[in-house]
Protein backbone atom coordinates (compact mmCIF):
# COMPACT_ATOMS: atom_id res chain seq x y z
CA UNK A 1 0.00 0.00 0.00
CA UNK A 2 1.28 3.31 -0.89
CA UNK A 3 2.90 5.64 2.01
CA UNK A 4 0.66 8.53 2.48
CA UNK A 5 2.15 11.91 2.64
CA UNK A 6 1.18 14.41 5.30
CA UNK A 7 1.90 18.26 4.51
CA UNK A 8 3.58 20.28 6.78
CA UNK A 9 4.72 23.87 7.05
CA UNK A 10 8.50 24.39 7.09
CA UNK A 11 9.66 26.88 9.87
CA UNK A 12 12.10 29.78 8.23
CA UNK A 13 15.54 28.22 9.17
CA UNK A 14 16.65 31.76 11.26
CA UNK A 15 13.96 30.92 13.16
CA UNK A 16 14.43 26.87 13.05
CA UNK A 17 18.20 27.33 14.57
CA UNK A 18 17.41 30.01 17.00
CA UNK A 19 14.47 27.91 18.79
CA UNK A 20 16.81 24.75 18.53
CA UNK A 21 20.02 26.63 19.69
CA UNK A 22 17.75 28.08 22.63
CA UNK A 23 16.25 24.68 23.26
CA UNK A 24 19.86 22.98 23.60
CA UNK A 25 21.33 25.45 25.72
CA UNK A 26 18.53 25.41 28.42
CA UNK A 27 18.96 21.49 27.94
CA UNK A 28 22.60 21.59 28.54
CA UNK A 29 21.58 24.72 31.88
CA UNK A 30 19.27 21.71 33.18
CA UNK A 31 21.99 19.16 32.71
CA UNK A 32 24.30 21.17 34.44
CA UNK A 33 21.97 21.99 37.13
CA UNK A 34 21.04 18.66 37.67
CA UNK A 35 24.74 17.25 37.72
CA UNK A 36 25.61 20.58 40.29
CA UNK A 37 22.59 19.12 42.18
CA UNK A 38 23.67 15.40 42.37
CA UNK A 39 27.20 16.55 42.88
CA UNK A 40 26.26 18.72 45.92
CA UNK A 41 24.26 15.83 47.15
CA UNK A 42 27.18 13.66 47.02
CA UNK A 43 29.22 16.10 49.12
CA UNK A 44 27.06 16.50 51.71
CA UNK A 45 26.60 12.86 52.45
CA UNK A 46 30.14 12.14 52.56
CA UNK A 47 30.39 15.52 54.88
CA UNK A 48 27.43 14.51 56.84
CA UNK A 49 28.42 14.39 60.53
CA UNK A 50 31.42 16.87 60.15
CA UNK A 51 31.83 19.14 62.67
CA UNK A 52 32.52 21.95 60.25
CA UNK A 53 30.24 23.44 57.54
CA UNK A 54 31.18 22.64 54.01
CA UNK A 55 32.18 25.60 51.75
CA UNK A 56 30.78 25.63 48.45
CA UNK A 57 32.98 26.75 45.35
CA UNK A 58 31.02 29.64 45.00
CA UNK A 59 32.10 30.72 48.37
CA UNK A 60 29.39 32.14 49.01
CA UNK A 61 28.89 30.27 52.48
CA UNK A 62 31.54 31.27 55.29
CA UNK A 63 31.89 29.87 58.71
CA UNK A 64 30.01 31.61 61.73
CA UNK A 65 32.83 34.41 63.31
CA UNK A 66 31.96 33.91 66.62
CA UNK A 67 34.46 36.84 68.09
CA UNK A 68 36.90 37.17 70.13
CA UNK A 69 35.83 37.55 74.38
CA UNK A 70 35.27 41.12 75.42
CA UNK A 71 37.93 42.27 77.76
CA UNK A 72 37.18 44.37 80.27
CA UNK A 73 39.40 47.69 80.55
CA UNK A 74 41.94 47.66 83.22
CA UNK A 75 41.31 49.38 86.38
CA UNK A 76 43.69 51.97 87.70
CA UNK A 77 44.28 50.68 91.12
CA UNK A 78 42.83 47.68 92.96
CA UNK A 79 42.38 47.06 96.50
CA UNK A 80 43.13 44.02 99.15
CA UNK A 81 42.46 43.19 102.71
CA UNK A 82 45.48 42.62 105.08
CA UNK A 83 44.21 40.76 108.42
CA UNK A 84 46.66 41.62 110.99
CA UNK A 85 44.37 39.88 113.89
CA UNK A 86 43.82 36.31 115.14
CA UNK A 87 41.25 34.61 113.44
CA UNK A 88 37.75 36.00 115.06
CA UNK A 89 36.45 33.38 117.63
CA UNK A 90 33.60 34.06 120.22
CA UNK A 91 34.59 32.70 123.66
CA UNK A 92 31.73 31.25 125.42
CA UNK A 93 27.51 31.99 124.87
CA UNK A 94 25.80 34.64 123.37
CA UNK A 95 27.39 36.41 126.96
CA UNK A 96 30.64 36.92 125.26
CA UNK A 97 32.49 40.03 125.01
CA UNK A 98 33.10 39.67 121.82
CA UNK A 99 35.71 39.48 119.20
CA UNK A 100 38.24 42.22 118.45
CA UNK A 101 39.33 42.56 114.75
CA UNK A 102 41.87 44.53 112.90
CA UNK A 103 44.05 45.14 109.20
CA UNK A 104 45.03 47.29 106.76
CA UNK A 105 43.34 48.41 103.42
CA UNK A 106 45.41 48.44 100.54
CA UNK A 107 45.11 50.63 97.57
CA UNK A 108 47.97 49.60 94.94
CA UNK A 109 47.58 52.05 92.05
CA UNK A 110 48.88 50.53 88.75
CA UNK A 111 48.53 54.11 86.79
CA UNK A 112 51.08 56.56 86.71
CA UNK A 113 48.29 58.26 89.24
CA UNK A 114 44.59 58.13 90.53
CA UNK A 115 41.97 60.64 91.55
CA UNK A 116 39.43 59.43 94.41
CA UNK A 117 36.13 60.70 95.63
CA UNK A 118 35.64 58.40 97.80
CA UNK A 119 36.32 55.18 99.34
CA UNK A 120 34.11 53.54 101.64
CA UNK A 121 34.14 49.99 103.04
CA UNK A 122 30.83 48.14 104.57
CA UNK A 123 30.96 45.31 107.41
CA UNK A 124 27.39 43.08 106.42
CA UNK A 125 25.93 40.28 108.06
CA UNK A 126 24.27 38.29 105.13
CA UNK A 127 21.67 35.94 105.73
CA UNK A 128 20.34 33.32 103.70
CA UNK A 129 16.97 31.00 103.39
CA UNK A 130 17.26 27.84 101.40
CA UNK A 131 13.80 27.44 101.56
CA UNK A 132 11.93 30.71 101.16
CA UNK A 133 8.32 31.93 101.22
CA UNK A 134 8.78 33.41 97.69
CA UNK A 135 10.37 30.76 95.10
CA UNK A 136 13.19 32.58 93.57
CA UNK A 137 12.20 36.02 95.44
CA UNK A 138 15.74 37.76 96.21
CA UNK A 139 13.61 39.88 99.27
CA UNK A 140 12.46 36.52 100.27
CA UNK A 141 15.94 34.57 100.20
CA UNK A 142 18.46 37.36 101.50
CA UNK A 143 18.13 39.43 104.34
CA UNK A 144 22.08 41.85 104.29
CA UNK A 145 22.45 43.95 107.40
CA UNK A 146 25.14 46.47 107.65
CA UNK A 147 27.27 45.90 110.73
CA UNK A 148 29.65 49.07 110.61
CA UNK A 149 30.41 51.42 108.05
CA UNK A 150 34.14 53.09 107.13
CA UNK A 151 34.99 56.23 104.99
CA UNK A 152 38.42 56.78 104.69
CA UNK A 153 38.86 59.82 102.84
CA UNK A 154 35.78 62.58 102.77
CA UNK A 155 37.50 64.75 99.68
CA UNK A 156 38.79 64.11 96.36
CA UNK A 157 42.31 63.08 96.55
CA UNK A 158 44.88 61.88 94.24
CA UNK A 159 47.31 58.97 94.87
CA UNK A 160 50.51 58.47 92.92
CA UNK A 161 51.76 55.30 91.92
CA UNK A 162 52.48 52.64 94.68
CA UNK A 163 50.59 50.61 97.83
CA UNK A 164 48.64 53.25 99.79
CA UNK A 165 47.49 51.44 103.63
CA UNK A 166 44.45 52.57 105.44
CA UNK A 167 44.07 50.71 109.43
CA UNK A 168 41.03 49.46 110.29
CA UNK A 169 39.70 48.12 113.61
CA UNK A 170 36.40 46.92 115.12
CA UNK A 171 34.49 44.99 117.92
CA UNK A 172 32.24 42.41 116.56
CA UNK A 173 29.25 42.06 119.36
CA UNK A 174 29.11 38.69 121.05
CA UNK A 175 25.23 38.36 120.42
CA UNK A 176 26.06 37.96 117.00
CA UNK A 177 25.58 34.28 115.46
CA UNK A 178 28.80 32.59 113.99
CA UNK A 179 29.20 32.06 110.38
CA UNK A 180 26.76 29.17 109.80
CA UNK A 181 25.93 26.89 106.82
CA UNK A 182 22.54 24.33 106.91
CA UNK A 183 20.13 22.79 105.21
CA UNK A 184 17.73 25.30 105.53
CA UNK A 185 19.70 28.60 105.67
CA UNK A 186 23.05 30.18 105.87
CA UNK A 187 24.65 33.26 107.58
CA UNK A 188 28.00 34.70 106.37
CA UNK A 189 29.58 38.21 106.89
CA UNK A 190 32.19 40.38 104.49
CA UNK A 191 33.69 43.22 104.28
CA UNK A 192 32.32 44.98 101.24
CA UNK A 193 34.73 48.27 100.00
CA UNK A 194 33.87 50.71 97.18
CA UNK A 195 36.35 53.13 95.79
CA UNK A 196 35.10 56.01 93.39
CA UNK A 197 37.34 57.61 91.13
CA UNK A 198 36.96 61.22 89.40
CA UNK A 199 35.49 59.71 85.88
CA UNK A 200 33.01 57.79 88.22
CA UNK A 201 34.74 54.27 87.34
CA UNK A 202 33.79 52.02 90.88
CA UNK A 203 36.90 49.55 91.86
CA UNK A 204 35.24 47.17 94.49
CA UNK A 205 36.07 44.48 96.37
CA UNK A 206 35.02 41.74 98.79
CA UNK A 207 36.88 39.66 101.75
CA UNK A 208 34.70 37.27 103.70
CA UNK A 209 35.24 37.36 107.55
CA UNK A 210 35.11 34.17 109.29
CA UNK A 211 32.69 34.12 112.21
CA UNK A 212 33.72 31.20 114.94
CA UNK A 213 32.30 30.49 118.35
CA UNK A 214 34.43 27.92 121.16
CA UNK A 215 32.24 27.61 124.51
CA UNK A 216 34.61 27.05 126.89
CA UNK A 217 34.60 22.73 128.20
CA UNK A 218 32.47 22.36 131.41
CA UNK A 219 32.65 19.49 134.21
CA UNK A 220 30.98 16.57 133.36
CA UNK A 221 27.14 15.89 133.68
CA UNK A 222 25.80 13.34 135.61
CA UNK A 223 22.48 12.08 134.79
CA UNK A 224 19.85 9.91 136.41
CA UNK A 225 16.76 8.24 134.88
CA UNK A 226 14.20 5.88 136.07
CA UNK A 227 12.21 3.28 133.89
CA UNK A 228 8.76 2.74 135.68
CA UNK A 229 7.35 -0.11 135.81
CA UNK A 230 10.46 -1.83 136.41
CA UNK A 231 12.99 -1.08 139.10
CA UNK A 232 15.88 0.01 136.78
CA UNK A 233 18.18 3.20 136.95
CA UNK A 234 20.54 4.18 134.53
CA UNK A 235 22.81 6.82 135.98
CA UNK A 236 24.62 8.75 132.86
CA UNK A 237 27.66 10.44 133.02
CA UNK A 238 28.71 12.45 129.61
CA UNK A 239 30.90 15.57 128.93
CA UNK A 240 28.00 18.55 127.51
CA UNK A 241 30.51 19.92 125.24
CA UNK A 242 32.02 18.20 122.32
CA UNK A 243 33.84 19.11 119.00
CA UNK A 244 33.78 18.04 115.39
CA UNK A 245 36.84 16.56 115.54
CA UNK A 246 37.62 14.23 118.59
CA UNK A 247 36.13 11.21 120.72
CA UNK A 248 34.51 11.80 124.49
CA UNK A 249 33.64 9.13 127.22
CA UNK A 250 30.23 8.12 128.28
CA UNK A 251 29.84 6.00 131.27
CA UNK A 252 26.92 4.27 132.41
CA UNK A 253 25.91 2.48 135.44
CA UNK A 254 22.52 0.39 135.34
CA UNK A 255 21.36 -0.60 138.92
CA UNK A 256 18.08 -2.50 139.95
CA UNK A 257 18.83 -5.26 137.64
CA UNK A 258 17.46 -8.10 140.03
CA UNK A 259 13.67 -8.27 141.62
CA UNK A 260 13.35 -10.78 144.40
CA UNK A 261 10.34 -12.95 144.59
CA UNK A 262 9.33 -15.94 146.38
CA UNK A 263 10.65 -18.39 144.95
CA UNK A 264 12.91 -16.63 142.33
CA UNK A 265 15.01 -14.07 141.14
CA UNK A 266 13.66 -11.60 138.03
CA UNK A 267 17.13 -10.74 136.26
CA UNK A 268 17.86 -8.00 134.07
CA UNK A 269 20.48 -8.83 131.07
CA UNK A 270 21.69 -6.01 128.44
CA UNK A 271 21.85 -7.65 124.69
CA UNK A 272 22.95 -4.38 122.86
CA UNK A 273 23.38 -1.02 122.71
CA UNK A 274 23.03 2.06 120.37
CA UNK A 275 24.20 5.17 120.61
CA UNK A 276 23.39 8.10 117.92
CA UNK A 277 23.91 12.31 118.24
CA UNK A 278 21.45 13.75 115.87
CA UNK A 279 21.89 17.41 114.65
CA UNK A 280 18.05 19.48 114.71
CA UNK A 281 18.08 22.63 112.60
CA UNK A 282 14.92 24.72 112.69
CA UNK A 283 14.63 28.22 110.67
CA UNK A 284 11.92 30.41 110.15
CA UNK A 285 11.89 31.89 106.54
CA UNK A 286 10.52 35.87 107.11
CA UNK A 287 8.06 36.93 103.71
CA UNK A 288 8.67 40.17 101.89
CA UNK A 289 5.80 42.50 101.88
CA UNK A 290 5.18 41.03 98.22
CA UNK A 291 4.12 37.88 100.15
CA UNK A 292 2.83 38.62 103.35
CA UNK A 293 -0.41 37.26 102.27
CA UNK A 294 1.02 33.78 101.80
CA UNK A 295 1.56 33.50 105.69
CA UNK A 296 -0.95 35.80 107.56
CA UNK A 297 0.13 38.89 107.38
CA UNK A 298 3.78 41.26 108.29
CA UNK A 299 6.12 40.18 110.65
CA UNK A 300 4.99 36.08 109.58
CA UNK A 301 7.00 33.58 108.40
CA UNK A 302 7.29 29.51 107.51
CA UNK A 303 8.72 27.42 110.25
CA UNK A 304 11.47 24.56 108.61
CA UNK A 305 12.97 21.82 110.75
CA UNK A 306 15.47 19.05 109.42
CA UNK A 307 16.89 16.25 111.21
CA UNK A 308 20.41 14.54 110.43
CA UNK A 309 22.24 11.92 111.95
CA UNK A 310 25.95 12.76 112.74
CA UNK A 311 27.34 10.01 114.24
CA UNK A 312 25.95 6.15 115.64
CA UNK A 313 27.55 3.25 116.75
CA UNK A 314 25.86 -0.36 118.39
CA UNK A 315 28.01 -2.17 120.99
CA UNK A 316 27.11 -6.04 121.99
CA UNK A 317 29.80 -6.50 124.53
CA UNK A 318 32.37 -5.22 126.65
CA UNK A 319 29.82 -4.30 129.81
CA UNK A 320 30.55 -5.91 133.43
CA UNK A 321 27.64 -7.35 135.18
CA UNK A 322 27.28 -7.73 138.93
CA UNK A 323 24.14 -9.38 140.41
CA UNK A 324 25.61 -9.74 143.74
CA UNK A 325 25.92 -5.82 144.14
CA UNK A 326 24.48 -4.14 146.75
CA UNK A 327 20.85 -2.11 145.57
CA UNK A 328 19.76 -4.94 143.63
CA UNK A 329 22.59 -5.59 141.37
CA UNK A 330 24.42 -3.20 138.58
CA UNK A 331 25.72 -3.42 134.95
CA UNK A 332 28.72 -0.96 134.43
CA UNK A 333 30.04 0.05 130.85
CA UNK A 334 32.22 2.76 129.39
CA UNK A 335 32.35 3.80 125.57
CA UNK A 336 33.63 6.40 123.32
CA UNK A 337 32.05 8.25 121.08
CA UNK A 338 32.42 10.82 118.31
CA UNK A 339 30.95 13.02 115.44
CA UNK A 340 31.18 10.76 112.18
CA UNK A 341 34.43 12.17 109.75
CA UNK A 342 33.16 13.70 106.47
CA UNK A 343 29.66 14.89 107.45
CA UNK A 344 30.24 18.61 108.21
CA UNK A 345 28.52 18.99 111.11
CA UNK A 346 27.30 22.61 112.28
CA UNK A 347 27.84 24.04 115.17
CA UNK A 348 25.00 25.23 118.04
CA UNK A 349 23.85 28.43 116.75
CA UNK A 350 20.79 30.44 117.78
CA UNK A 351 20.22 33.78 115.89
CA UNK A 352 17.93 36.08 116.32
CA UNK A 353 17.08 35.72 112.60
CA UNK A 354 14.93 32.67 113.13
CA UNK A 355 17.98 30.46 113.08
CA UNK A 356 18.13 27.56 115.74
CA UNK A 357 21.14 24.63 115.48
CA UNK A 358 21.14 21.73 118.82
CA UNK A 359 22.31 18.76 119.39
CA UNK A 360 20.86 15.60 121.02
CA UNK A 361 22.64 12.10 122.31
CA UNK A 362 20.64 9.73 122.18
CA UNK A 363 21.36 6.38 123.94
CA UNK A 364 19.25 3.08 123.63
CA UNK A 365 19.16 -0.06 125.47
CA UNK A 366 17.69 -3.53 125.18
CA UNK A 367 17.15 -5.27 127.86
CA UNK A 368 15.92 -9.21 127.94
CA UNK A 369 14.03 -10.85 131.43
CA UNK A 370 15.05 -13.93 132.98
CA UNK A 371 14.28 -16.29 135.92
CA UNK A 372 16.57 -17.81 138.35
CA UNK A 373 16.09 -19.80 141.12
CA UNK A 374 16.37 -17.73 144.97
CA UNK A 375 19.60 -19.38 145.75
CA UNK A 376 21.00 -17.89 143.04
CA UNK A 377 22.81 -20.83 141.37
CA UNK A 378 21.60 -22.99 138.73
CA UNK A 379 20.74 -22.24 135.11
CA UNK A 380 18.04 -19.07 134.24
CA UNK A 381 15.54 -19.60 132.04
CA UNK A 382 15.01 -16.63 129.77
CA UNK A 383 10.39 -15.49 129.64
CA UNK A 384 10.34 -13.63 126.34
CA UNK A 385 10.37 -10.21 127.57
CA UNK A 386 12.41 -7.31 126.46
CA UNK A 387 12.10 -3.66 126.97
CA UNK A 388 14.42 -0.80 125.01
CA UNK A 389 15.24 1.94 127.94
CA UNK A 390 15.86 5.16 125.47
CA UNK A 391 17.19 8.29 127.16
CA UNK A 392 18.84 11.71 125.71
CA UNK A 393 20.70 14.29 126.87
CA UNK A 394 21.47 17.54 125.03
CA UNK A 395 24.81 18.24 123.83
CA UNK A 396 26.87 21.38 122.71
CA UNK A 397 29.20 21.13 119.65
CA UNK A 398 31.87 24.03 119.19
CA UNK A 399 34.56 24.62 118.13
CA UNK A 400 37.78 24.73 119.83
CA UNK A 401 39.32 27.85 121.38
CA UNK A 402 42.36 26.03 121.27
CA UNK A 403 45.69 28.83 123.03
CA UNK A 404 43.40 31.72 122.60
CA UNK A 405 42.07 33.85 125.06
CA UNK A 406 39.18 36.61 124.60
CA UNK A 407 40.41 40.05 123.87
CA UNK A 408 39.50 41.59 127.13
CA UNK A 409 41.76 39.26 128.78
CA UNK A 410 44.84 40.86 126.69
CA UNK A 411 44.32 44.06 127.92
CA UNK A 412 47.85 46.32 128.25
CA UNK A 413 49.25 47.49 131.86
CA UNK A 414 47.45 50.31 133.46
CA UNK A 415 49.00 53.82 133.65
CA UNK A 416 49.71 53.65 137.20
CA UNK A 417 51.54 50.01 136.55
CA UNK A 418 54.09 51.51 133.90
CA UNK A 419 57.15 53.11 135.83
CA UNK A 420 58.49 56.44 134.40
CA UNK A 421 60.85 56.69 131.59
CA UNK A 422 63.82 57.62 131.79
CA UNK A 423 64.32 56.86 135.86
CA UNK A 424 65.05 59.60 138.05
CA UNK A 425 68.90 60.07 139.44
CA UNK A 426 69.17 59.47 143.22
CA UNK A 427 71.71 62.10 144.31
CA UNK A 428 71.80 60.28 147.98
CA UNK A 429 73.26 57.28 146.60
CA UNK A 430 75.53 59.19 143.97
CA UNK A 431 77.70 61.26 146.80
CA UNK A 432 78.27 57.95 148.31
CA UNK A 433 80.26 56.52 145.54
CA UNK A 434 84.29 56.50 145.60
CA UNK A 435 85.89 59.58 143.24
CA UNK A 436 87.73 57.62 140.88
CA UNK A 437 91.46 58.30 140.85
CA UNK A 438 93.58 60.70 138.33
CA UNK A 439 95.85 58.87 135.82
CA UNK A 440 98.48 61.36 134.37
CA UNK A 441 98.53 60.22 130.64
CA UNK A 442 100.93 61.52 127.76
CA UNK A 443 99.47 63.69 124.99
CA UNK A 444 99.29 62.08 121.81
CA UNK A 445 102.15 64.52 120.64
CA UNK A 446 104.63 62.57 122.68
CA UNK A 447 104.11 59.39 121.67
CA UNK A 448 105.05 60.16 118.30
């Protein structure tokens, strides 16, 4: 069958070529594209993970500048704290005298020269609450209360280059409560000093003062306690004062350990016994006037207490036991005991900030009943029944004063007790004395 033959129109050939060069450029563009698209594809999987950002050819994409850290300008001067005093330690209760505290300021000026206004320096008692009224209220959490205030120079005044010294002295009150760190707050003091200089640039700085109190060691206490319904007395004798750091004796003396009856004897045996000091801490967290209505009104707070144990120990031996004695019989036993190493314990404190710190030892112990037979001999048949005899005394943990004395006891002689300088001549005693002879001697001439 004969091909058929379809008419068509023939495009001019300018025309032809320029659609046909235009079509095979944006043909070879999309090829391109496409193989810049796969390529860049490529790259970035194999620079996946990298901890730096690809460039691309076209460099178009740079790595972040994050910039160098800002310095601060240099100050002109800067200022330390020189303690020339023993380190401050309250002797004895909130009756002490105090503690007597002294140093030097020191202004070293690194410029060829400074101008001053004024500089000032601030004694504060900081307190803290760990466990305020207001979560994350600064009023709430810090109380700072300005204990004495300095100004060393009242004028502009201009200091060359060099250390410049300024003395300082003051009596800290006994009342105050030592430096302190719980679980529920935390007191601290510093001294806080501000210089100004003419261009109103402030150079501050702070040193924190160490607050301690040592109670001075009293006799030992004796104790005596009775455990009704049974005749047994446990008569405790304990030192009231301990320290972090060191062991102290507690002796114990158990009488009324045997009950006669008719026919037998009701004995007393001890099994163990426990021993534990427990550290209370109880604050009261004051509310700013932004949350008074959260506790009842001004002057209101929220009572905290905590309870840690410091130090335990159980003993199952090592106690004498007399049934013979006279009263009924007696179970004697000495022990040591201490404040556990590593557990920071804090020291009595009560401060008139709501801040209350005591200490508690607490002894338990256990006790199982027996029968015997009157005469005393023979075997004894144990009935079942035990009783745990739990008693406490309170304790005081301080510090130790160590060679120091209170200030008041280092006072300098009186007036009247220094004699006069220089001593006086006595004439009576002078005329006494023997003339002393005349030696003729040569002149220097002569011996020449």
């Amino acid at each position: 069958m004969p091909s058929r033959i379809l008419p068509f129109a023939r495009l001019p050939p300018q025309r032809r070529d320029t659609k046909n060069r235009s079509s095979h450029i944006d043909d070879i563009t999309d090829l391109q594209t496409g193989e810049h698209k796969r390529h860049s594809a490529a790259m970035d999987f194999l620079h996946f993970g990298s901890k730096e950002k690809r460039h691309s050819n076209s460099g178009q994409t740079t790595p972040k500048n994050k910039g160098s850290p800002r310095i601060p300008p240099a100050k002109p001067a800067r200022i330390e704290i020189q303690m020339e005093s023993p380190p401050c330690v309250f002797y004895g209760g909130p009756n002490s005298t105090g503690a007597l505290f002294s140093g030097q300021l020191k202004l070293i000026v690194t410029d060829s020269e400074v101008r001053l206004t004024s500089i000032s320096m601030d004694l504060r008692a900081h307190s803290m609450t760990k466990k305020p009224v207001g979560k994350d209220c600064p009023d709430c959490i810090n109380k700072v209360t300005t204990l004495k205030t300095w100004n060393f120079i009242t004028e502009p005044t201009t200091y060359d280059h060099g250390t410049h010294q300024f003395p300082f002295s003051y009596l800290l009150p006994g009342h105050l409560p030592a430096t302190t760190n719980c679980a529920l707050a935390k007191i601290d003091y510093a001294l806080q000093i501000k210089a100004v200089t003419a261009l109103a640039d402030a150079i501050t700085h702070e040193h924190p003062l160490r607050v301690q109190r040592a109670v001075q060691p009293s006799p030992e206490k004796q104790s005596l306690r009775i455990f009704p319904p049974t005749n047994l007395t446990v008569n405790v004798i304990h030192t009231p004062v301990i320290h972090p750091i060191g062991t102290f004796l507690v002796q114990f003396r158990m009488n009324g350990v045997v009950e006669k009856q008719k026919t037998t004897l009701t004995r007393w045996r001890v099994k163990k016994l426990d021993w534990r000091i427990d550290e209370h801490s109880q604050n009261v967290s004051p509310a700013c006037p932004k949350h008074w209505n959260k506790v009842g009104g001004e002057g209101k707070g929220q009572q905290h207490e905590e309870m840690r144990n410091i130090g335990s120990d159980s003993i199952k031996q090592g106690w004498k036991t007399d049934f013979d004695a006279v009263g009924g019989g007696q179970i004697e036993l000495e022990f040591p005991a201490s404040i556990r190493p590593g557990v920071n314990p804090v020291c009595d404190v009560d401060s008139p900030t709501g801040l209350v710190v005591w200490h508690l030892l607490i002894v338990e112990i256990i006790v199982s009943e027996e029968l015997v037979k009157n005469s005393g001999h023979g075997h004894s048949v144990p009935t079942g029944a035990a009783r745990v005899l739990r008693t406490q005394f309170k304790v005081v943990v301080t510090e130790r004063g160590g060679l120091g004395i209170s200030w008041d006891q280092e006072q300098p002689p009186m007036y009247e007790d220094v004699p006069h300088s220089p001593p006086g001549y006595m004439t009576d005693y002078a005329e006494e004395l023997p003339t002393p002879p005349d030696f003729d001697l040569d002149p220097l001439e002569n011996r020449q």
